[in-house]
Protein backbone atom coordinates (compact mmCIF):
# COMPACT_ATOMS: atom_id res chain seq x y z
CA UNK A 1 -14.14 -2.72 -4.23
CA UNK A 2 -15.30 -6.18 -2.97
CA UNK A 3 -19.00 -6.47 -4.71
CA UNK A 4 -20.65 -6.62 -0.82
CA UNK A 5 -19.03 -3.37 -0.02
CA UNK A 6 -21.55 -1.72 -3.15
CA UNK A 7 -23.86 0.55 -1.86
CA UNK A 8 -25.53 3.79 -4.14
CA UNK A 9 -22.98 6.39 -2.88
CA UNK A 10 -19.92 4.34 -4.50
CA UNK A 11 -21.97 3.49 -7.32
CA UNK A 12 -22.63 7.64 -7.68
CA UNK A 13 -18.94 8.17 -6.97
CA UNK A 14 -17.78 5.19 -9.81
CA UNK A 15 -20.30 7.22 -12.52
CA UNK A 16 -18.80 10.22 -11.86
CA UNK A 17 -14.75 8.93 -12.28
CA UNK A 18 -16.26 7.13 -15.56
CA UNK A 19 -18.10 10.63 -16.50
CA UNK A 20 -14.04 12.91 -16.25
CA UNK A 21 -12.96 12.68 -19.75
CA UNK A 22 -9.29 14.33 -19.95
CA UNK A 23 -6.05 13.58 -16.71
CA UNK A 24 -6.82 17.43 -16.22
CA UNK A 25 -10.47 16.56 -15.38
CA UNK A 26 -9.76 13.82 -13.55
CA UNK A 27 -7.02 16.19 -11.27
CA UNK A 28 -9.63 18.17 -10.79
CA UNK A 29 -11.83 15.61 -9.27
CA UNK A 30 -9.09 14.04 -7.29
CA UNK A 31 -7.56 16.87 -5.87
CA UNK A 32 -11.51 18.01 -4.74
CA UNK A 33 -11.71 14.44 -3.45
CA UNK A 34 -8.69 12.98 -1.86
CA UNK A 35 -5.66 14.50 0.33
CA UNK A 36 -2.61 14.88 -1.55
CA UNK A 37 -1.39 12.32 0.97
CA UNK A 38 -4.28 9.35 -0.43
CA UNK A 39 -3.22 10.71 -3.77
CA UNK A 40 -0.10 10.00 -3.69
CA UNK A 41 -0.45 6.83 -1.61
CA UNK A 42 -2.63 5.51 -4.34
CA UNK A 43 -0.76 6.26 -7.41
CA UNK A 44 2.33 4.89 -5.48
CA UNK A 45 0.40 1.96 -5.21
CA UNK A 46 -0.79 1.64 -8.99
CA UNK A 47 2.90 2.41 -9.64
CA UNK A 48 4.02 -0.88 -7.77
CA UNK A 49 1.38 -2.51 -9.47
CA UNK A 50 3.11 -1.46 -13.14
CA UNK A 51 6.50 -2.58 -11.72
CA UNK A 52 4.94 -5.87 -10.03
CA UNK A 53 3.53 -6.76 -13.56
CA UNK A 54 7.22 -5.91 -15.41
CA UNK A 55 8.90 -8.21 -12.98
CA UNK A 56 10.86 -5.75 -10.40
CA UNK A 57 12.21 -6.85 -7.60
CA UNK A 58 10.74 -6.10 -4.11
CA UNK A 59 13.72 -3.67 -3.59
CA UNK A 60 13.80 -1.93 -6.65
CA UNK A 61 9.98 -1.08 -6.23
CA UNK A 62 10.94 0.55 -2.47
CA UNK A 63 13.52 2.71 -4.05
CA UNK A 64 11.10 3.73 -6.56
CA UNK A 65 7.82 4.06 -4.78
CA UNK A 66 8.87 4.51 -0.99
CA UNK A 67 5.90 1.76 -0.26
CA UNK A 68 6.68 -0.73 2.46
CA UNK A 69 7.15 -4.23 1.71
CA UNK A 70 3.93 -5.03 3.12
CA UNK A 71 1.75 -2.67 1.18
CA UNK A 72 3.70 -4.04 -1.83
CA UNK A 73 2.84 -7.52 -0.38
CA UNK A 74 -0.94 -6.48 -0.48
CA UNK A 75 -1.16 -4.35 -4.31
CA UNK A 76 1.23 -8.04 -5.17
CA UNK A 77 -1.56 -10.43 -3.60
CA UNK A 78 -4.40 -7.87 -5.10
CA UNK A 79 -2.85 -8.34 -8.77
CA UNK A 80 -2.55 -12.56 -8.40
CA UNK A 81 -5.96 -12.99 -6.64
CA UNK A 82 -7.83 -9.62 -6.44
CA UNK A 83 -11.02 -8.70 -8.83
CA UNK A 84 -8.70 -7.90 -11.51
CA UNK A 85 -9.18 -4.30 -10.94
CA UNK A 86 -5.01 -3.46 -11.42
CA UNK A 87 -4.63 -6.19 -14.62
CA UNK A 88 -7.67 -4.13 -16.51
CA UNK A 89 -6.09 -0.92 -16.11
CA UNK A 90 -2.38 -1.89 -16.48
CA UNK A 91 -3.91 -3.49 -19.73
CA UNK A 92 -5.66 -1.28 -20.97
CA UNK A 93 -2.41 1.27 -20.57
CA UNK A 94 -0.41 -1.11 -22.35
CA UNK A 95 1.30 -2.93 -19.77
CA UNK A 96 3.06 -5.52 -20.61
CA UNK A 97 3.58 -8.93 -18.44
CA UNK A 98 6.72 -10.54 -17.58
């Protein structure tokens, strides 16, 4: 999130995704939280992210996400020039760059 979109409810919302301490927790949270459909869209999303970062074609990452070109486009111009926010976590998973 951009740092002029901050406000107390997303800082409240942030503590509470750094508070889940297991995947099952964090289920849990998400599932109370989001649609299955922003689910879904956003782990498709973090998925072309992790296939951006190993070098897949723009193809290959349709086939294996169902995103459109466009929203790969955007998670693409997010991980070259966005707040770093995909590079952290894909790094911190073990991600490697090629």
């Amino acid at each position: 999130m951009s740092r002029y979109n901050r406000d107390e409810n997303a800082d409240m919302l942030f503590r509470a995704v750094l508070s889940l301490e297991t995947v099952e927790q964090c289920y849990d949270f998400f599932e109370d939280l989001c649609t299955k459909v922003e689910l879904r869209e956003m782990s498709r999303r973090f998925e072309a992210a992790r296939l951006i970062r190993e070098g897949e074609k723009y193809t290959t990452i349709v086939e294996k996400t169902g995103l459109s070109t466009a929203t790969i486009s955007r998670v693409n111009g997010a991980l070259r020039d966005g707040n770093g926010g995909y590079s952290r976590a894909l790094d911190e998973l073990g991600v490697e760059r090629k």
